[in-house]
N, C-alpha and C. Protein backbone atom coordinates (compact mmCIF):
# COMPACT_ATOMS: atom_id res chain seq x y z
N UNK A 1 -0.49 9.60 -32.11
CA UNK A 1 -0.83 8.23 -31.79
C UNK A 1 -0.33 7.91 -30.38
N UNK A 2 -1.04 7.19 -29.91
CA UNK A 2 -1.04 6.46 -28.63
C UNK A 2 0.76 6.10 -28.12
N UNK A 3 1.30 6.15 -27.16
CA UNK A 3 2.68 5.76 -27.19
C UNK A 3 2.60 4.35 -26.74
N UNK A 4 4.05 3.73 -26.33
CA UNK A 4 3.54 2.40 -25.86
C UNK A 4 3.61 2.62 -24.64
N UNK A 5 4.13 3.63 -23.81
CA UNK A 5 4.04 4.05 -22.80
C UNK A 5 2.67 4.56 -21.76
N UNK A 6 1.80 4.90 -23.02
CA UNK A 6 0.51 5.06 -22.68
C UNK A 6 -0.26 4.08 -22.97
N UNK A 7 0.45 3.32 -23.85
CA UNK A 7 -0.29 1.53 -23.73
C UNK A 7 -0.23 0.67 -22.60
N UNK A 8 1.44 0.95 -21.84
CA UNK A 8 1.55 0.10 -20.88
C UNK A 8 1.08 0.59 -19.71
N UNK A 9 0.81 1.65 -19.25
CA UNK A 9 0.16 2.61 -18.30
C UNK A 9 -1.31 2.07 -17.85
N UNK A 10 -1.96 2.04 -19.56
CA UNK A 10 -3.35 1.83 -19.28
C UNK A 10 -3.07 0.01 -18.88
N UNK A 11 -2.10 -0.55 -19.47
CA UNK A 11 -2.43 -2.32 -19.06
C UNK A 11 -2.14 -2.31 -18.03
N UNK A 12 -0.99 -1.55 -16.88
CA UNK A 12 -0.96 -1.31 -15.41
C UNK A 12 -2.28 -1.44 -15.37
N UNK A 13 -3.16 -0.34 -15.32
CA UNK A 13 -3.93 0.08 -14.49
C UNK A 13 -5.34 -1.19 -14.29
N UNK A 14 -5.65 -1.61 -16.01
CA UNK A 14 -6.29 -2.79 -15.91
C UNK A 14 -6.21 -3.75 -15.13
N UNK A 15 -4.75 -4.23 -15.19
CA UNK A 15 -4.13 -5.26 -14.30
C UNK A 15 -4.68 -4.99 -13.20
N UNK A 16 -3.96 -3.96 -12.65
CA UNK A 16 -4.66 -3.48 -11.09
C UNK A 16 -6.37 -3.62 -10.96
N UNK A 17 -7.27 -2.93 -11.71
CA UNK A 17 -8.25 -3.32 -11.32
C UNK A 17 -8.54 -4.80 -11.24
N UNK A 18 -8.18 -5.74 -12.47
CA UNK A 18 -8.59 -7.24 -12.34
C UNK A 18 -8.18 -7.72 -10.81
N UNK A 19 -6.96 -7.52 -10.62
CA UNK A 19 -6.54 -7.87 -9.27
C UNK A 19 -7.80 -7.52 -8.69
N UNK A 20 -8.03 -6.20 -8.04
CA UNK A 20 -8.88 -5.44 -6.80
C UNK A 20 -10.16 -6.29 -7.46
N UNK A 21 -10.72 -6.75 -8.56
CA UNK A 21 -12.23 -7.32 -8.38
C UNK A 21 -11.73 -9.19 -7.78
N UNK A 22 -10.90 -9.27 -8.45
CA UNK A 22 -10.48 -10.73 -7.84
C UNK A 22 -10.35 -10.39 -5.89
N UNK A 23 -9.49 -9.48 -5.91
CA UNK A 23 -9.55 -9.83 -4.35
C UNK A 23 -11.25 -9.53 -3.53
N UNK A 24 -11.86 -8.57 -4.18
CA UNK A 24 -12.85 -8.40 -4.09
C UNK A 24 -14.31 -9.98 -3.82
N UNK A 25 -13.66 -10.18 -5.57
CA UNK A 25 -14.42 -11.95 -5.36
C UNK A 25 -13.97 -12.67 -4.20
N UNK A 26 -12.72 -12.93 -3.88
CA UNK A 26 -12.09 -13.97 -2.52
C UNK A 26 -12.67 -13.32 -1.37
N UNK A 27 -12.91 -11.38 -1.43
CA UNK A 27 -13.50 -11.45 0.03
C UNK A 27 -15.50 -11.41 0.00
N UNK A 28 -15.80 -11.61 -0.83
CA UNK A 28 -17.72 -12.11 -0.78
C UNK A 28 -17.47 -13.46 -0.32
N UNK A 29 -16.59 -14.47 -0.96
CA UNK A 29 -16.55 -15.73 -0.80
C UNK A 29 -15.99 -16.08 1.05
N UNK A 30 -15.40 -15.20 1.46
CA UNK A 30 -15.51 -14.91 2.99
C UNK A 30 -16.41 -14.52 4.02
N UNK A 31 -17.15 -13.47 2.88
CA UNK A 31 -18.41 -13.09 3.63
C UNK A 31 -19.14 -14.11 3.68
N UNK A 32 -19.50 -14.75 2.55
CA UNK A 32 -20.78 -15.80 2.50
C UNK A 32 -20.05 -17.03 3.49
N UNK A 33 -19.07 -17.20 3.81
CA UNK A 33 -18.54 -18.36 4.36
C UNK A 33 -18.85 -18.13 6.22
N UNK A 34 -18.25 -16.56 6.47
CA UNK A 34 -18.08 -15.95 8.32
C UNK A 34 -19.14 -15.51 8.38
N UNK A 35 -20.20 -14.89 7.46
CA UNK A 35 -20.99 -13.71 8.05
C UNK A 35 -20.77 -13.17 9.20
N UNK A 36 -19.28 -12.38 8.63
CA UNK A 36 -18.78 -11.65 9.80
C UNK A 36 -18.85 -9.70 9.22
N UNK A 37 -18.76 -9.03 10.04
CA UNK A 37 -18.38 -7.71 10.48
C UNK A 37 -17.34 -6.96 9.49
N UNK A 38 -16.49 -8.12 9.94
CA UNK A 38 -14.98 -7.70 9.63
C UNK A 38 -14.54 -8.22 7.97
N UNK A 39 -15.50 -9.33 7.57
CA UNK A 39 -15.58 -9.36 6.11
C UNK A 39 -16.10 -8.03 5.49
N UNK A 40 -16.79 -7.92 5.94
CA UNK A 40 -17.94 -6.97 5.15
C UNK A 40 -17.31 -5.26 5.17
N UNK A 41 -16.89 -5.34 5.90
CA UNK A 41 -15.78 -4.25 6.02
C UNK A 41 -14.51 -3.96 4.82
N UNK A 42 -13.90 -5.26 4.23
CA UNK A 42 -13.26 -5.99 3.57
C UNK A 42 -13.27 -5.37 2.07
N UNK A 43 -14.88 -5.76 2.21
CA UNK A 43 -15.71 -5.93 0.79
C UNK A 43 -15.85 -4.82 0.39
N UNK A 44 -16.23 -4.13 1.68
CA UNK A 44 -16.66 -2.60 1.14
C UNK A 44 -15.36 -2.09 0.98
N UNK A 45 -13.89 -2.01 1.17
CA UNK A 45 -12.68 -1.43 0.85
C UNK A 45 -12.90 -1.85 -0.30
N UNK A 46 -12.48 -2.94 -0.46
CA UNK A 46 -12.35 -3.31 -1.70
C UNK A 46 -12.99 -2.99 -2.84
N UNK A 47 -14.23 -2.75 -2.92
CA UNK A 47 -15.32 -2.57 -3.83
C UNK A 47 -15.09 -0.74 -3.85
N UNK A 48 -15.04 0.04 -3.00
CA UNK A 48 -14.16 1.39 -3.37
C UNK A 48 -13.21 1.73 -3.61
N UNK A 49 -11.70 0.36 -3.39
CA UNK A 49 -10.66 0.68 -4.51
C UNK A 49 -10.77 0.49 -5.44
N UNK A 50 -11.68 -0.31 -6.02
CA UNK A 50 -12.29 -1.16 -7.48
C UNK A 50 -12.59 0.14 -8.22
N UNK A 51 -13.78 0.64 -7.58
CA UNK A 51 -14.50 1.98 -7.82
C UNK A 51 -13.62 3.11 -8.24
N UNK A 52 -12.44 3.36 -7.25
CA UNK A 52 -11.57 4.88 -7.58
C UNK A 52 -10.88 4.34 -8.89
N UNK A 53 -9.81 2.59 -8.69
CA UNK A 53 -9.10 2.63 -10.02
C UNK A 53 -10.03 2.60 -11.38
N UNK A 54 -11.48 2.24 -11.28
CA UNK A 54 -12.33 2.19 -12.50
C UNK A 54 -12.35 3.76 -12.78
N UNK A 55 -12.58 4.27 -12.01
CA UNK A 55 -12.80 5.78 -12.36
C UNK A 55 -11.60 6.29 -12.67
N UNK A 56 -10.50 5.97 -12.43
CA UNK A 56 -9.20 6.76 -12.70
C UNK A 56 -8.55 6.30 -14.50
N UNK A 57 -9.33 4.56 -14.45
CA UNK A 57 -9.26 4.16 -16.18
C UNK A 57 -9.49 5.07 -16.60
N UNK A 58 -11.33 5.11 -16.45
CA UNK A 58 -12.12 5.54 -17.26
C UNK A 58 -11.91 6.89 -17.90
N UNK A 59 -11.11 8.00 -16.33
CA UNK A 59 -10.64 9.44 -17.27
C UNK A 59 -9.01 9.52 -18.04
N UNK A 60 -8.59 8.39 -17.28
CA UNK A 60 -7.07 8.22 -18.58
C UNK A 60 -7.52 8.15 -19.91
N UNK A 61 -8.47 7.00 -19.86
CA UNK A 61 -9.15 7.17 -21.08
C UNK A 61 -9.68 7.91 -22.33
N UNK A 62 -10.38 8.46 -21.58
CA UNK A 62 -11.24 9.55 -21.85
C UNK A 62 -9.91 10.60 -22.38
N UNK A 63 -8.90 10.87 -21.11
CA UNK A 63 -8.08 11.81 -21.69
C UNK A 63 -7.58 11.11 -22.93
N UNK A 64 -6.65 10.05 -22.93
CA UNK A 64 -6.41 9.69 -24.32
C UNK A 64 -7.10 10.50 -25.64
N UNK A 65 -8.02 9.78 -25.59
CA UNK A 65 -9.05 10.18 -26.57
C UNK A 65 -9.69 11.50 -26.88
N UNK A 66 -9.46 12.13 -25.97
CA UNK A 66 -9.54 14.01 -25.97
C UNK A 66 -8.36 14.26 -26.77
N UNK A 67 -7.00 13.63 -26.34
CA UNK A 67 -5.89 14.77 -27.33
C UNK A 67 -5.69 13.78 -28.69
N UNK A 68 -5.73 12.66 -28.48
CA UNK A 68 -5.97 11.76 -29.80
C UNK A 68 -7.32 11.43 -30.53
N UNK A 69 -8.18 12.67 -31.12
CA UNK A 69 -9.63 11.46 -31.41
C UNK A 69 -9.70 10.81 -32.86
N UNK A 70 -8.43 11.37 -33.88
CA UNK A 70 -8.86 10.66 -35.22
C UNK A 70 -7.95 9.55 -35.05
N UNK A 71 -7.02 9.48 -33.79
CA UNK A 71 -6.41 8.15 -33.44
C UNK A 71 -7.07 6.88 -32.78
N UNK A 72 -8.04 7.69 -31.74
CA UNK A 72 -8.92 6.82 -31.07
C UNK A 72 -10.18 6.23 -32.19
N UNK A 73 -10.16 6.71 -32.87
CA UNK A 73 -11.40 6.01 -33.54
C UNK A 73 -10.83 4.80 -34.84
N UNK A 74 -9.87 5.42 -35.19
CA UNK A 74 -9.02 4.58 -35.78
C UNK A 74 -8.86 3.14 -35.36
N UNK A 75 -8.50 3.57 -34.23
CA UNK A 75 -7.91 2.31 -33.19
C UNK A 75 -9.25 1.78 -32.93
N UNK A 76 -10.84 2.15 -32.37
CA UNK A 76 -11.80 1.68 -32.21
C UNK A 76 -12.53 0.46 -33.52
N UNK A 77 -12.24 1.31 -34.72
CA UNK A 77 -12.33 1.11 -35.81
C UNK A 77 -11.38 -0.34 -36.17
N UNK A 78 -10.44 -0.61 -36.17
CA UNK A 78 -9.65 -1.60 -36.38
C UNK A 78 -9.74 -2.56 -35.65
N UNK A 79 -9.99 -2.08 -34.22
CA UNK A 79 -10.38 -3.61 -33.23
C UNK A 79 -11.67 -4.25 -33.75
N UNK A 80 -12.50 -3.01 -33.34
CA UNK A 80 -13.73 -3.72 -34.19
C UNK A 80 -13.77 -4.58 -35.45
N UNK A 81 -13.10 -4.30 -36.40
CA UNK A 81 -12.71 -4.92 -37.81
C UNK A 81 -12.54 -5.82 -36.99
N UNK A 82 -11.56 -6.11 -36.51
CA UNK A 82 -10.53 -7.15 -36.35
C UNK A 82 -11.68 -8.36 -35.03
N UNK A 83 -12.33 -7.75 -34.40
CA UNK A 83 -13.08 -9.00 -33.43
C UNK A 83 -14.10 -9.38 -34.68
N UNK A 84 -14.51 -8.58 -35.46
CA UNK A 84 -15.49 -9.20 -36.65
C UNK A 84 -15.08 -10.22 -37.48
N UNK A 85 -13.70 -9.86 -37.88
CA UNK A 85 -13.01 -10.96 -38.64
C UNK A 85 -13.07 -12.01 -37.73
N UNK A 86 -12.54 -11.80 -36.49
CA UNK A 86 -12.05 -12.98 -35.56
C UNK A 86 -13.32 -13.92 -35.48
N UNK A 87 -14.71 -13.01 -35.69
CA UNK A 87 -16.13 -14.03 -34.86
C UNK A 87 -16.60 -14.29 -35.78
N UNK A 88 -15.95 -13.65 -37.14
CA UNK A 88 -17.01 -14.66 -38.29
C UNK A 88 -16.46 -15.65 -38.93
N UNK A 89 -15.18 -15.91 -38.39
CA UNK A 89 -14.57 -17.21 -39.13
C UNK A 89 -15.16 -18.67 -38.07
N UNK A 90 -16.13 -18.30 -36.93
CA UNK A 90 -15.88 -19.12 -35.98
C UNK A 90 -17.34 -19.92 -36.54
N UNK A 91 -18.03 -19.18 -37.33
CA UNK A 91 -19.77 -19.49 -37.99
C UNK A 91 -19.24 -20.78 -38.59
């Protein structure tokens, strides 16, 4: 099973991406404001750190779930339960 160490690893890394699309959002909202050069420059960093930490989730992930898979499905399995419970009490 998953450690919490590899729980808190992956919520780092989330964190980090939310950040990089937020700063991402503040710099379009620059672009559309300067239509400058030097925004757009900005955007495009940003939108390829977005890119490497999504890709670096996505194979933590993935690894997870390679050395854990009757854990990962488990765990897939129970959230799911559990947002079903959560969305059908809301009917």
């Amino acid at each position: 099973m998953a450690t919490e160490a590899d729980y808190e690893a992956l919520r780092k890394e989330l964190d980090q991406l939310r950040s990089d699309i937020a700063a991402l959002t503040h710099t379009l909202k620059d672009v559309a404001a300067n239509q400058g050069g030097a925004a757009y420059e900005k955007v495009r960093q940003s939108a390829h750190r977005a890119q490497e930490q999504a890709a670096h989730t996505v194979e933590a992930v993935g690894h997870e779930i390679g050395e854990r898979p009757f854990t990962s499905v488990l765990s897939a399995f129970i959230f799911g339960l559990l947002i079903g419970v959560l969305s059908g009490r809301r009917s």
